[in-house]
C-alpha atoms as a PDB file:
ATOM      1  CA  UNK A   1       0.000   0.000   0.000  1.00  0.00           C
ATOM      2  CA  UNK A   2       0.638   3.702  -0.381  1.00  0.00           C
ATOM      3  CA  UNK A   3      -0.376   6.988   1.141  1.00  0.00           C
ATOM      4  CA  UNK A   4       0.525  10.492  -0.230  1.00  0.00           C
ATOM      5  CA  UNK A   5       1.415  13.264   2.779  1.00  0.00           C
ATOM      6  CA  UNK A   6      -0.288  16.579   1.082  1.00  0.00           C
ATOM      7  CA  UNK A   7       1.249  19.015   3.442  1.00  0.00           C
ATOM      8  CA  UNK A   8       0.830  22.618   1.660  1.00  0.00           C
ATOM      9  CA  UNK A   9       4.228  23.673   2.294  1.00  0.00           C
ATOM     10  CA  UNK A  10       6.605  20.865   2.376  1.00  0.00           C
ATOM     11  CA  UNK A  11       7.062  18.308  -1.367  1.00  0.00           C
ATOM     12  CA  UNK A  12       4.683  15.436  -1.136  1.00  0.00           C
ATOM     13  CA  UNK A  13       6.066  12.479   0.061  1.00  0.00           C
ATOM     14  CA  UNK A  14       4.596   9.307  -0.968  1.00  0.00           C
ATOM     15  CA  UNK A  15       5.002   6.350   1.711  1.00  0.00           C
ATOM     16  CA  UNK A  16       5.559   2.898   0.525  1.00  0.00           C
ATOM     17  CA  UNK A  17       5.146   0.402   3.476  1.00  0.00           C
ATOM     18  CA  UNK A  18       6.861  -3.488   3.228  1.00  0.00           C
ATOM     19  CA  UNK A  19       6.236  -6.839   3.065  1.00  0.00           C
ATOM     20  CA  UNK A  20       7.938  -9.823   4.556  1.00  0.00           C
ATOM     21  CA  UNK A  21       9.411 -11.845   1.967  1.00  0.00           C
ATOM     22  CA  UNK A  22      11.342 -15.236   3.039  1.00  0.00           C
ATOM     23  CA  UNK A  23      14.869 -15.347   0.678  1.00  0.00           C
ATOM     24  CA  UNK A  24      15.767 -18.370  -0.656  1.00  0.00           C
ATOM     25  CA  UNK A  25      12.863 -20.056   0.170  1.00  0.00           C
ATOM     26  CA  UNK A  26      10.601 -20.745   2.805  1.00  0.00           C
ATOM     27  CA  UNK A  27      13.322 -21.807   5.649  1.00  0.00           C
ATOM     28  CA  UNK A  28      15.485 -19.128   5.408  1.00  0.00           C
ATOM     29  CA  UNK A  29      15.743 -15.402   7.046  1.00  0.00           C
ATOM     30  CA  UNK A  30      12.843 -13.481   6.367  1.00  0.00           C
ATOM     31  CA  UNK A  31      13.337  -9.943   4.523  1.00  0.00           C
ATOM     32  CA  UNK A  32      10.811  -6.820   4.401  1.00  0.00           C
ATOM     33  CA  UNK A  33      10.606  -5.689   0.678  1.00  0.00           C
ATOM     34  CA  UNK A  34       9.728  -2.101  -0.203  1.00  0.00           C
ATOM     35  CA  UNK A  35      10.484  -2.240  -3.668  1.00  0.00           C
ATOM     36  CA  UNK A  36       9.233  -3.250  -6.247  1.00  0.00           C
ATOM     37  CA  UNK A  37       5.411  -2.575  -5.725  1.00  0.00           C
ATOM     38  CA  UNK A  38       2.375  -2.137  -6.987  1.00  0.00           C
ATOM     39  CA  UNK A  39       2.199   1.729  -6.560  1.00  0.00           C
ATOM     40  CA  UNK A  40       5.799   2.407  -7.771  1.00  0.00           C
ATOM     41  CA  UNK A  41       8.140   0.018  -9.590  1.00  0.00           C
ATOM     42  CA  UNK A  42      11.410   2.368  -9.488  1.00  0.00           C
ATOM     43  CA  UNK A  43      13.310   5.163  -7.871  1.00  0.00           C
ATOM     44  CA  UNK A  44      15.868   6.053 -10.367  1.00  0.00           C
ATOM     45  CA  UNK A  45      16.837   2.759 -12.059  1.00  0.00           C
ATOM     46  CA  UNK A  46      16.790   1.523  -7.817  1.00  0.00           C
ATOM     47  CA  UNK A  47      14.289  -1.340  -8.598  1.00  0.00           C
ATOM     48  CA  UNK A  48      14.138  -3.547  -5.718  1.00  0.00           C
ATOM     49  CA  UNK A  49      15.116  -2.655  -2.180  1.00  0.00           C
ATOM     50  CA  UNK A  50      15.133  -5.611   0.597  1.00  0.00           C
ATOM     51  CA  UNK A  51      15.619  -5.109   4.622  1.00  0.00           C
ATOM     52  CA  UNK A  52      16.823  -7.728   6.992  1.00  0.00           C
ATOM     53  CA  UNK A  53      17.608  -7.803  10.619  1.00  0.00           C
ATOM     54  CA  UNK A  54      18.713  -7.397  13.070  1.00  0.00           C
ATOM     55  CA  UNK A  55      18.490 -11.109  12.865  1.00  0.00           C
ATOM     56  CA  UNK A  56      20.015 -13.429  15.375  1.00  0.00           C
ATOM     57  CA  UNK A  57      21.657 -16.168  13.364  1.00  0.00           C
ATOM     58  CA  UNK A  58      21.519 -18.602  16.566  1.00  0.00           C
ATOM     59  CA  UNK A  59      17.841 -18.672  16.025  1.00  0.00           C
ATOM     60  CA  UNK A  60      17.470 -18.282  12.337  1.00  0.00           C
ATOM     61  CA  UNK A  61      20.080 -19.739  10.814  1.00  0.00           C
ATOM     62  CA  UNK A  62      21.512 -16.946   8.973  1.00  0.00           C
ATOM     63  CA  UNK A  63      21.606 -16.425   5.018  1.00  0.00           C
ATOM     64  CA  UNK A  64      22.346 -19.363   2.860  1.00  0.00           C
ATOM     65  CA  UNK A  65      21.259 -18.351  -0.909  1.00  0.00           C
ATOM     66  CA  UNK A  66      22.794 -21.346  -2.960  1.00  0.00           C
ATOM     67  CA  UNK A  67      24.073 -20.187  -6.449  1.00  0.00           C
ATOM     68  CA  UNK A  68      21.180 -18.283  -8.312  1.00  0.00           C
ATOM     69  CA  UNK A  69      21.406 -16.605 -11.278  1.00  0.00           C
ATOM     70  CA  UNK A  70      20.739 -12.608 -12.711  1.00  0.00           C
ATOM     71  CA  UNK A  71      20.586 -10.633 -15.750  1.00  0.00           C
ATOM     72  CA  UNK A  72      19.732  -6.909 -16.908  1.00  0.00           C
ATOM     73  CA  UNK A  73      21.214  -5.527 -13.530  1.00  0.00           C
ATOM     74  CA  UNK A  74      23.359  -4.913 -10.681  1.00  0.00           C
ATOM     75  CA  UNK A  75      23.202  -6.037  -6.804  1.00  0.00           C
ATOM     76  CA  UNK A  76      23.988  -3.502  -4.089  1.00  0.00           C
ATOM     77  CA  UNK A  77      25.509  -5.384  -1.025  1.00  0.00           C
ATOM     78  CA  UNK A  78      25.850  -3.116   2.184  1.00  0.00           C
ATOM     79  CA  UNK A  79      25.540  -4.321   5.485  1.00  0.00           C
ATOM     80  CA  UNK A  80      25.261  -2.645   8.943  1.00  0.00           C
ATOM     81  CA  UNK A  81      26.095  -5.982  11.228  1.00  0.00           C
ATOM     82  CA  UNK A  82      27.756  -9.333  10.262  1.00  0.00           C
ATOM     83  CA  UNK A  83      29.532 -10.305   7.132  1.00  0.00           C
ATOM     84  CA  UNK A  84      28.461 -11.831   4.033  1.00  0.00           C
ATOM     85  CA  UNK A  85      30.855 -14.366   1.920  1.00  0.00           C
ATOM     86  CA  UNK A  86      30.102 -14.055  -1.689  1.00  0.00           C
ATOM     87  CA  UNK A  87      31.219 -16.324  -4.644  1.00  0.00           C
ATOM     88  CA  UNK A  88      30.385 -15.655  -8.372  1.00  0.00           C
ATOM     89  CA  UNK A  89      30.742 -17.025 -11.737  1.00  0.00           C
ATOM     90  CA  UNK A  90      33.183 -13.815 -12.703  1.00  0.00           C
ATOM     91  CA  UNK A  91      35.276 -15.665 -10.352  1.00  0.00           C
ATOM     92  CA  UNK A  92      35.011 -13.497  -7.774  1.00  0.00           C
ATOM     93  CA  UNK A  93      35.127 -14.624  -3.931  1.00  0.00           C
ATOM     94  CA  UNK A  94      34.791 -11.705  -1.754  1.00  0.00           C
ATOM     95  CA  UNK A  95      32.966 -10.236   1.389  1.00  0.00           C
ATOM     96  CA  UNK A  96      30.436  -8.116   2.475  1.00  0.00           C
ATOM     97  CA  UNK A  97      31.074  -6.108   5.720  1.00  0.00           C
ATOM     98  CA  UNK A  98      29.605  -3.463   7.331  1.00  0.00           C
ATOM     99  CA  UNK A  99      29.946   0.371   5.574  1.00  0.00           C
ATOM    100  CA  UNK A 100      31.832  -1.520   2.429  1.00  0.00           C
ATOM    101  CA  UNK A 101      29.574  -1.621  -0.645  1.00  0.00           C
ATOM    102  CA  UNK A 102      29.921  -4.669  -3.179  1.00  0.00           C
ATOM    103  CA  UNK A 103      28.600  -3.883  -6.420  1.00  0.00           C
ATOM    104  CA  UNK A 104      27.729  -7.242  -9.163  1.00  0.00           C
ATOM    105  CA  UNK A 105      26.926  -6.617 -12.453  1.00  0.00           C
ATOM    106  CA  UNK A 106      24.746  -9.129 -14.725  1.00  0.00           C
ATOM    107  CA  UNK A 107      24.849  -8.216 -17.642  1.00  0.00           C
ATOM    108  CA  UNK A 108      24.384 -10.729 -20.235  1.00  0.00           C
ATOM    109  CA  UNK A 109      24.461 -12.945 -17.491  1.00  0.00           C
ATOM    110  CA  UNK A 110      26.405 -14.061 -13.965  1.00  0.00           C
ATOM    111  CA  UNK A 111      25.567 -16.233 -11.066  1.00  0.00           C
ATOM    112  CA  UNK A 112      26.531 -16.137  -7.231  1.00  0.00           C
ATOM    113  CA  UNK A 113      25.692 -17.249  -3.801  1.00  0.00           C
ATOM    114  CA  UNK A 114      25.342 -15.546  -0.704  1.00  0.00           C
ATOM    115  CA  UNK A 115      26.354 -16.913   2.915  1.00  0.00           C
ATOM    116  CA  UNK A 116      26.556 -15.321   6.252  1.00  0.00           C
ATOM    117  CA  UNK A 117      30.104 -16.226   7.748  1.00  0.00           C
ATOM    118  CA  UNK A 118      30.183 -18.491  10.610  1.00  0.00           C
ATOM    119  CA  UNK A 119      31.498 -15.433  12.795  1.00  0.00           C
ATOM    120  CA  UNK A 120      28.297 -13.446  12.717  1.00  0.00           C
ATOM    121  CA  UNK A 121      26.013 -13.540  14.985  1.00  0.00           C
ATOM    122  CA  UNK A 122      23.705 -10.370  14.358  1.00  0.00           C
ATOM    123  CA  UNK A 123      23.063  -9.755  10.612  1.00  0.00           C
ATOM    124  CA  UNK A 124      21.295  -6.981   9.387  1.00  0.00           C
ATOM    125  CA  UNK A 125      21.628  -4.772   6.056  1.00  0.00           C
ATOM    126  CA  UNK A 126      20.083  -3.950   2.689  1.00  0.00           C
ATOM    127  CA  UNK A 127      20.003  -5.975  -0.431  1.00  0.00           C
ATOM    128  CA  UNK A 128      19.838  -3.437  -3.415  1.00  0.00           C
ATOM    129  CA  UNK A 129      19.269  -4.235  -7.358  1.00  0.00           C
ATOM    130  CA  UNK A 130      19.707  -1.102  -9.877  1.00  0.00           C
ATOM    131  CA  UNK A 131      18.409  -1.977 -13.688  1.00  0.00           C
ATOM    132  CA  UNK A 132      20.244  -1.427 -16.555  1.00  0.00           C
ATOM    133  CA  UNK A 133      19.634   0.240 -19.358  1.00  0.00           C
ATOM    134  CA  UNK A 134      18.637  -1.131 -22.577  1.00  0.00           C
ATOM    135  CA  UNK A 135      22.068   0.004 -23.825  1.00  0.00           C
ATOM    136  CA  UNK A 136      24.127  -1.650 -21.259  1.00  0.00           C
ATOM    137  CA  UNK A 137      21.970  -4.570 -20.116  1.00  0.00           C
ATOM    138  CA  UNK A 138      23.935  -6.841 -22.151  1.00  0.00           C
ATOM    139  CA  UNK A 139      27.375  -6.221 -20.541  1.00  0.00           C
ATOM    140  CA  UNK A 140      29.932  -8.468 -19.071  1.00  0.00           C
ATOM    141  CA  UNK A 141      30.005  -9.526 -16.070  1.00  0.00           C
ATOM    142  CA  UNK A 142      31.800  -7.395 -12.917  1.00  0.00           C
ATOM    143  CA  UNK A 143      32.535  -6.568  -9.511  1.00  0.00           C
ATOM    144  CA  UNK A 144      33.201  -3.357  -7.659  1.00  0.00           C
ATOM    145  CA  UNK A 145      34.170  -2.982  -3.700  1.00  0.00           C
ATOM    146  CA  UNK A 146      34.532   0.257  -1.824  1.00  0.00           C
ATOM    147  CA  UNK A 147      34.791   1.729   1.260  1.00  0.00           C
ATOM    148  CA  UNK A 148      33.719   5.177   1.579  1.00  0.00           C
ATOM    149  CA  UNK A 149      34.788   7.263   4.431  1.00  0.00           C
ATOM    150  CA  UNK A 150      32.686   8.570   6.421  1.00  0.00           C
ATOM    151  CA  UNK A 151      31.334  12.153   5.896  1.00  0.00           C
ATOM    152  CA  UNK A 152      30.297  14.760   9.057  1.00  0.00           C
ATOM    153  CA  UNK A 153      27.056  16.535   8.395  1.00  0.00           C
ATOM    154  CA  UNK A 154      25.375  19.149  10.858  1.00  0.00           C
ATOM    155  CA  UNK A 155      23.760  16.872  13.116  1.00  0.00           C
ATOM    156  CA  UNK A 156      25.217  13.401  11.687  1.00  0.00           C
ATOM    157  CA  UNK A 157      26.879  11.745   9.591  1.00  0.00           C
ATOM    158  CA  UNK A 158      26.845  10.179   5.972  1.00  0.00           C
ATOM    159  CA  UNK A 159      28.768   7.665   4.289  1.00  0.00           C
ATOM    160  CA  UNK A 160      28.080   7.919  -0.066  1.00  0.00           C
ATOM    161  CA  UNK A 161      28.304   4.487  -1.776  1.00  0.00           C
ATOM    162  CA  UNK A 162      27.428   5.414  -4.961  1.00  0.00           C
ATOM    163  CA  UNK A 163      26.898   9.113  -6.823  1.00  0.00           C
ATOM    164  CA  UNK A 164      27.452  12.410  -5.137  1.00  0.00           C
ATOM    165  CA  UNK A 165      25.907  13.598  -1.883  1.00  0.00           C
ATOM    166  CA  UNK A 166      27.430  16.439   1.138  1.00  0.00           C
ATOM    167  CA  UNK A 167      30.900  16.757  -1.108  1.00  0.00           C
ATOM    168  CA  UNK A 168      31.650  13.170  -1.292  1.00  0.00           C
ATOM    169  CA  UNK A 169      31.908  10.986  -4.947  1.00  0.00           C
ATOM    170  CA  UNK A 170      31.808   7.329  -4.771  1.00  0.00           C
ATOM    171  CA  UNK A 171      34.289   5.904  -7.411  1.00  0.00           C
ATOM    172  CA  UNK A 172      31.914   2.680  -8.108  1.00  0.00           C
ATOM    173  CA  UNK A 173      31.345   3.169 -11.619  1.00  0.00           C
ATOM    174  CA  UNK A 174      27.412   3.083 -12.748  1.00  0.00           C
ATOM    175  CA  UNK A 175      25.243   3.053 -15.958  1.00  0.00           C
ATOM    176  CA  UNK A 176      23.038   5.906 -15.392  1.00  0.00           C
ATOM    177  CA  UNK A 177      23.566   8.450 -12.727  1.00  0.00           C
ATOM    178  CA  UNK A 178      22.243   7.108  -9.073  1.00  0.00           C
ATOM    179  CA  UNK A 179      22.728   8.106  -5.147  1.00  0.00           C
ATOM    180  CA  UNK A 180      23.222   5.527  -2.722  1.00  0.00           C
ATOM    181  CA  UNK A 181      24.072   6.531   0.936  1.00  0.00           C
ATOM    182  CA  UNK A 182      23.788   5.303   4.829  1.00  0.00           C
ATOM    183  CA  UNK A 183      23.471   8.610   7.022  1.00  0.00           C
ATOM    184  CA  UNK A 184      22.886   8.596  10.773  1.00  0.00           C
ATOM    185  CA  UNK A 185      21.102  11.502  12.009  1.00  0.00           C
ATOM    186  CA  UNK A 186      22.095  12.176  16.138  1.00  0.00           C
ATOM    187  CA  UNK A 187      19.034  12.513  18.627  1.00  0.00           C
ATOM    188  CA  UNK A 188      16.960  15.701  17.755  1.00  0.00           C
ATOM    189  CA  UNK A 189      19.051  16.779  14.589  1.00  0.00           C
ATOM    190  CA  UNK A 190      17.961  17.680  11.270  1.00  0.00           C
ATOM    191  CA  UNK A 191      19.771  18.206   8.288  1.00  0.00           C
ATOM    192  CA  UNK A 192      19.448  19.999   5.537  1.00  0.00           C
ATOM    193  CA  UNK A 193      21.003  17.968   2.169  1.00  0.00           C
ATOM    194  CA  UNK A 194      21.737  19.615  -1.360  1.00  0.00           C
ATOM    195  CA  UNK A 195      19.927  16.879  -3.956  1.00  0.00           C
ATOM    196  CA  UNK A 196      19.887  16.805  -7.482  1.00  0.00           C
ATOM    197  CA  UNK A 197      16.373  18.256  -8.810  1.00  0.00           C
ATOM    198  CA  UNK A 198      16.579  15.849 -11.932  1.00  0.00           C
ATOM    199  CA  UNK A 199      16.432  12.994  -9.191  1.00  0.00           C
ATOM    200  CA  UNK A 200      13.411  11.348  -7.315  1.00  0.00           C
ATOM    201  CA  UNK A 201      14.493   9.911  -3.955  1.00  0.00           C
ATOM    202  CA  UNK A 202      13.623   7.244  -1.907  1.00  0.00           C
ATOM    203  CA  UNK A 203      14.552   7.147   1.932  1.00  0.00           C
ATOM    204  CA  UNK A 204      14.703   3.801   3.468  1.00  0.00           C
ATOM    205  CA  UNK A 205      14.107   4.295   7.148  1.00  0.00           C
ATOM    206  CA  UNK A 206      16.401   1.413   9.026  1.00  0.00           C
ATOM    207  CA  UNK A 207      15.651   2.666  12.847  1.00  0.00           C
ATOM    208  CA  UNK A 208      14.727   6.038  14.468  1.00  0.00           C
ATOM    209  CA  UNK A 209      11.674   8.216  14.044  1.00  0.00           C
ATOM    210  CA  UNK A 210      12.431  10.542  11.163  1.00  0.00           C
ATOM    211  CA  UNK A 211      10.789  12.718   8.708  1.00  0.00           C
ATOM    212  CA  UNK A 212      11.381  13.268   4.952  1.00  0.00           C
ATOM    213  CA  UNK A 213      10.248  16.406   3.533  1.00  0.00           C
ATOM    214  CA  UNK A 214       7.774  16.901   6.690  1.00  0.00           C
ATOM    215  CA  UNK A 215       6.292  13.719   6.343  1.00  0.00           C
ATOM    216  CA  UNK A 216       6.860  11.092   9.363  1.00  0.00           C
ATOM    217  CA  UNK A 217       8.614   7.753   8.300  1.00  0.00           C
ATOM    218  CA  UNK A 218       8.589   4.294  10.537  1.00  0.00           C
ATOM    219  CA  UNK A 219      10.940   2.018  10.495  1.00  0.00           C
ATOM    220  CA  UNK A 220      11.019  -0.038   7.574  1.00  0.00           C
ATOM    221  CA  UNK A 221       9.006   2.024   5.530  1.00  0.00           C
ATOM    222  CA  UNK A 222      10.549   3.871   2.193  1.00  0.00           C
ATOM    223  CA  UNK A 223       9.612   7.583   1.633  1.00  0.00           C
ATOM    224  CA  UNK A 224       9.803   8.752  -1.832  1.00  0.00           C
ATOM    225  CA  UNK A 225       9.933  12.170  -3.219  1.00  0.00           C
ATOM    226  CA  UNK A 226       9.521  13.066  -7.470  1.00  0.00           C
ATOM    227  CA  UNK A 227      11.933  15.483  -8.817  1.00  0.00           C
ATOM    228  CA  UNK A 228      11.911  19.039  -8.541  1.00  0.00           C
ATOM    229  CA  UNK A 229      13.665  19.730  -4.835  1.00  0.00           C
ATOM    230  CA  UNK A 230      17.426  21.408  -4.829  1.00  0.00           C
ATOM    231  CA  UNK A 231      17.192  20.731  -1.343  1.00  0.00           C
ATOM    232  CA  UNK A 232      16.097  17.739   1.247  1.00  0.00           C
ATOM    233  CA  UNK A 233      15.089  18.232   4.821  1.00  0.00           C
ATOM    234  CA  UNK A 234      15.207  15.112   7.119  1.00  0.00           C
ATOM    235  CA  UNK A 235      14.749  15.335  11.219  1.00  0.00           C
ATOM    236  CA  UNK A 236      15.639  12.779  13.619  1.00  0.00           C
ATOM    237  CA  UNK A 237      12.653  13.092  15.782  1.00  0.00           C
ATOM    238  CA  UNK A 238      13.519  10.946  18.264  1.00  0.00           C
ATOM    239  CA  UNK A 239      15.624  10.563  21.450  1.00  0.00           C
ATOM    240  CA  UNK A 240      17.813   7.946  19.989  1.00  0.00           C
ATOM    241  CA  UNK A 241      20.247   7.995  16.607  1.00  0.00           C
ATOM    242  CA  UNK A 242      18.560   7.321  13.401  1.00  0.00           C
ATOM    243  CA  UNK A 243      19.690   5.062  10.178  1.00  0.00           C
ATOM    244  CA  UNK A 244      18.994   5.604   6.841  1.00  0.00           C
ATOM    245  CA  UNK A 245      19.423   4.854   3.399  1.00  0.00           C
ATOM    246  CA  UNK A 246      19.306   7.203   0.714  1.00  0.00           C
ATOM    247  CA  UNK A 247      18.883   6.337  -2.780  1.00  0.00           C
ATOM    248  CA  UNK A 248      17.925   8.699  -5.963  1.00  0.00           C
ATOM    249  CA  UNK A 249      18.594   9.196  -9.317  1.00  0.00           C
ATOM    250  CA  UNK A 250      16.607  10.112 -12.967  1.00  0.00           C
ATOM    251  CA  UNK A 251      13.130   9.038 -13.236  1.00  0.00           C
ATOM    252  CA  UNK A 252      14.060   5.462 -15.516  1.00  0.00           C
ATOM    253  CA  UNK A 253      11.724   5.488 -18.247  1.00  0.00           C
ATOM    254  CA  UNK A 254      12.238   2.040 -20.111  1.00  0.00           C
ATOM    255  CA  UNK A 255       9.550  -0.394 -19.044  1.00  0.00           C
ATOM    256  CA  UNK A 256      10.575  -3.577 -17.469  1.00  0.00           C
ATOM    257  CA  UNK A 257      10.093  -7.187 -16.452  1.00  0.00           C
ATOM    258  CA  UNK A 258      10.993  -8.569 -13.760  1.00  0.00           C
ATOM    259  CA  UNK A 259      10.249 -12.030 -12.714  1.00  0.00           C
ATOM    260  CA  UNK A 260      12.852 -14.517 -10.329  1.00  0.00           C
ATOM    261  CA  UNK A 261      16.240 -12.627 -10.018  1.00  0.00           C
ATOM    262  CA  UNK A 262      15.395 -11.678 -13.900  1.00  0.00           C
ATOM    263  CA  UNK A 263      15.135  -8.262 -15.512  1.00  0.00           C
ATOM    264  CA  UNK A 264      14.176  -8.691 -18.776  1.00  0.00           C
ATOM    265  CA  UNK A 265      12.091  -7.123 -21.795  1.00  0.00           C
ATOM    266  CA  UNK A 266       9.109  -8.734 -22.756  1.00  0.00           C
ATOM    267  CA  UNK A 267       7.733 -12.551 -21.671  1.00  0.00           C
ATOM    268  CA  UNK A 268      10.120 -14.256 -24.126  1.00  0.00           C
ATOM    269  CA  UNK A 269      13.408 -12.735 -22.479  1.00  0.00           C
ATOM    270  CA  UNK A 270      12.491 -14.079 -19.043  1.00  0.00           C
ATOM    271  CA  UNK A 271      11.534 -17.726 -20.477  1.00  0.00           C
ATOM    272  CA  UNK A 272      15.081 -18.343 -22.369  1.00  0.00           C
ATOM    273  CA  UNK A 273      17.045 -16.878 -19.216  1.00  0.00           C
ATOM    274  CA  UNK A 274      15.063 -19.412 -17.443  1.00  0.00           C
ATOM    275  CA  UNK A 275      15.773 -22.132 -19.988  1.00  0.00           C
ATOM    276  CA  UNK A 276      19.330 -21.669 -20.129  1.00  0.00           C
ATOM    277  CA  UNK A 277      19.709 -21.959 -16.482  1.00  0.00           C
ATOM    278  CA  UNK A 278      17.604 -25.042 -16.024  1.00  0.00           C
ATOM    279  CA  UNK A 279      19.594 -26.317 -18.333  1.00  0.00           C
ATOM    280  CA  UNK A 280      23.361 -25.157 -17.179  1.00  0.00           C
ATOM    281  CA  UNK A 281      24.233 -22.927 -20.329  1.00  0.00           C
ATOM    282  CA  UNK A 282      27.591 -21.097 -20.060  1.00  0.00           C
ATOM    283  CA  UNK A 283      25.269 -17.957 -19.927  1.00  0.00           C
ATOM    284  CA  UNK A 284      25.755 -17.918 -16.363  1.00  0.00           C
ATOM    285  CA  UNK A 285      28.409 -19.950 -15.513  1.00  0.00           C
ATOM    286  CA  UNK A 286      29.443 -21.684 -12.224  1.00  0.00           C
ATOM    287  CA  UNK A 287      30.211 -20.536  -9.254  1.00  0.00           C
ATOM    288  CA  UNK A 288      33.225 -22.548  -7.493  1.00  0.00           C
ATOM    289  CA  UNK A 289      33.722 -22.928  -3.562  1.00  0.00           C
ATOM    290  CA  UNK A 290      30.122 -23.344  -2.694  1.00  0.00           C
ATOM    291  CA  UNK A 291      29.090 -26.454  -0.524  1.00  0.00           C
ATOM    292  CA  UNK A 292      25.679 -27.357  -1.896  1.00  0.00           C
ATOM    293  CA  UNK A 293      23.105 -27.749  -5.228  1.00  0.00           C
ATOM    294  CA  UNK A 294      22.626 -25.020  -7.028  1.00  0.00           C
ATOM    295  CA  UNK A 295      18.950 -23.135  -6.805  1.00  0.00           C
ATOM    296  CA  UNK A 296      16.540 -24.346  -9.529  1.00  0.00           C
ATOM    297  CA  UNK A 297      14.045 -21.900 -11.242  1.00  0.00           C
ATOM    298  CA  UNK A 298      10.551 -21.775 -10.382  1.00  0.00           C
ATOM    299  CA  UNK A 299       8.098 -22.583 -12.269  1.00  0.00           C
ATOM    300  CA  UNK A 300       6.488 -19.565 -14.757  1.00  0.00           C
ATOM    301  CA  UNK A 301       3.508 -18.611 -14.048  1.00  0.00           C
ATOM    302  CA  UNK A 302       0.565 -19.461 -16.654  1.00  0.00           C
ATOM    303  CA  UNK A 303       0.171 -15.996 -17.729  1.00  0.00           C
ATOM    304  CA  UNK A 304       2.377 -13.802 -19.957  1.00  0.00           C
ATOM    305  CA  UNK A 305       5.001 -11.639 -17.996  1.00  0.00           C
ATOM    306  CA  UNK A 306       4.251  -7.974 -18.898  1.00  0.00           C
ATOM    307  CA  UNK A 307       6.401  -4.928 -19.039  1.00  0.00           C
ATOM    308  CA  UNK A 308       5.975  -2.783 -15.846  1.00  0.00           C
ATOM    309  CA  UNK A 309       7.276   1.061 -15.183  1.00  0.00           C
ATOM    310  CA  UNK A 310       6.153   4.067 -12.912  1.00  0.00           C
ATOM    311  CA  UNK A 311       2.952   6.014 -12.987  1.00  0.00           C
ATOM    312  CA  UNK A 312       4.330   9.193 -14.786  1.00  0.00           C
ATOM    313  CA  UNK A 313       6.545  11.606 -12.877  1.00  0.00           C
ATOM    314  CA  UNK A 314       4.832  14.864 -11.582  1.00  0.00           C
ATOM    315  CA  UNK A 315       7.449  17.314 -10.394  1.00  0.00           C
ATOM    316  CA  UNK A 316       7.302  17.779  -6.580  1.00  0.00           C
ATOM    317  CA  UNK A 317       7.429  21.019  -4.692  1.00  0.00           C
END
C-alpha cells in the first residue's frame, strides 16, 4: 500500500510500506521488501530494495542463498552488522562487511551465492538491485568494492556508496547516474542535504523516528519524493540515533520485467534466461567454492510476464 502526505508547504512524500518476503525459500531469514510494488516500480533505475535484521543467526540460521542466477542488472551489497561471503561465476570470492559496498553486475548474465560467515552472529543490512539500461543490459560480467569514508554533516553523519551527496563521490562506476548513501542523524538533529532536482528519492528508514520532507517515516518504511527539490530536509525526531538509506537518481523510463532474479524485456526474455539456467548454459556460468546444489528456477507462471514502469513523474514542490 501507499499513502501520499499533502502538506501545503513541504514536497509530497509518498510512503511505501513493506512486506515480509522469506529469501531463498521458505526456511530461510525473512526480509521486508519495499520495492518493487504495486504503486511504484522504481526510484531512479533503484528497482528492488530488501531489509533484513537485526536477525540473530543462533535462532534463524543466517543467510544461505545457494548459487542463483541474474541478468539486466546490478546487486547492491551493504551491510550494517555481520559479514556476508560471496562467490560468483566472474570468479570473484569476496565479502560483504559493514559500511563496504559490493557492487555485481549481470549483464548478459552471472551467477553467485550468498552466505553469512560463521562469525556473525547479528546480521542486518540492505540488499539493493539497480536496472540497466537497454544500452548496457547486455554487458559483461563485474565486480566493484569500496569503502567510503565517512562524511560529518550538521547533526550526523553520511557515508556515499554510490553518486554524489554532502561533497563526497563514490568511485563505483554506474550506468546511469544514481545516489546511494547510509546517514545517521544524532538525537533531535535535522539536516538539511543539497539533492539533485533531476532525481526522485527514496529514503529507506532502518531505525529512528524521522521525517522526509515533513512527512513522518517508521521504520522499515521507504519515503519517496519526485523530482523538482534542490534541497532535502530530514529530522531525527527521536531521542535515539537514526539510520537511513538514501537512494535517488533520474526518473528510468524504459519499461521492465521482472520475474525470479530476472530483468528482462518482454515474456520471451524471461523464459530463455530461465531455460538456459535449467539447463546449465555457459550464460551464467558456475560458481566454485560453494558447498551445496545449485537453486533451480521456479516454475512460470501461466500468464504472460508484462512490461511494468512508474505512474508518470509529476514534479514535486
Amino acid at each position: 500500500m501507499s499513502t501520499i502526505e499533502t502538506d501545503p508547504v513541504d514536497p509530497q512524500v509518498e510512503v511505501l510500506s513493506a512486506r515480509d518476503v522469506p529469501l531463498g525459500g521458505p526456511r530461510a531469514m525473512t526480509v521486508r521488501r519495499t520495492l518493487p510494488q504495486r504503486a511504484r516500480t522504481l526510484i531512479g533505475a533503484w528497482c528492488f530494495v530488501d531489509h533484513y535484521g537485526p536477525d540473530d543467526v543462533a535462532a534463524t540460521g543466517g543467510m544461505d542463498v545457494a548459487p542463483h542466477p541474474h541478468i539486466g542488472l546490478q546487486t547492491v551489497s551493504w551491510l550494517f552488522s555481520g559479514e556476508i561471503e560471496h562467490r560468483d561465476s566472474h570468479g570473484v570470492h569476496a565479502f560483504v562487511r559493514p559500511g563496504e559496498v559490493n557492487l555485481m553486475t549481470s549483464g548478459y548474465g552471472i551467477c553467485h551465492s550468498e552466505v553469512s560467515t560463521p562469525g556473525t552472529t547479528v546480521l542486518h543490512g540492505v540488499q539493493l538491485w539497480v536496472a540497466l539500461p537497454e544500452e548496457h543490459r547486455h554487458t559483461g560480467r563485474d565486480f566493484q568494492h569500496h569503502v567510503p569514508a565517512p562524511v560529518a554533516l550538521d547533526g550526523g553523519e553520511a557515508r556515499v556508496f554510490l553518486g554524489t551527496l554532502a561533497g563526497d563521490t563514490s568511485p563505483v562506476p554506474t550506468f546511469t547516474p544514481l545516489l546511494g548513501a547510509e546517514l545517521t542523524l544524532r538525537p533531535a538533529a535535522t539536516i538539511t542535504l543539497t539533492v539533485d532536482p533531476a532525481f526522485e528519492h527514496g529514503l529507506l528508514v532502518d531505525q529512528g523516528e524521522v521525517t522526509m520532507a515533513g512527512t513522518a517515516l517508521k521504520p522499515a518504511e521507504l519515503g519517496y519524493l519526485a523530482p523538482g527539490p534542490t534541497t532535502l530536509t530530514l529530522a531525527n525526531t527521536g531521542s535515539t540515533p537514526a539510520r537511513l538509506i538514501l537512494l535517488g537518481g533520474p526518473p528510468f523510463e524504459e519499461r521492465i520485467v521482472m520475474w525470479w532474479n530476472f530483468i528482462g524485456r518482454d515474456h520471451q526474455e524471461i523464459v530463455a534466461a530461465r531455460e538456459a539456467w535449467q539447463n546449465a548454459s555457459d550464460r551464467f556460468g558456475s560458481v566454485t567454492g560453494y558447498p551445496g546444489d545449485r537453486l533451480p528456477a521456479p516454475v512460470l507462471p501461466g500468464a504472460i510476464l508484462t512490461p511494468r514502469g512508474n505512474p508518470p513523474v509529476a514534479q514535486a514542490g
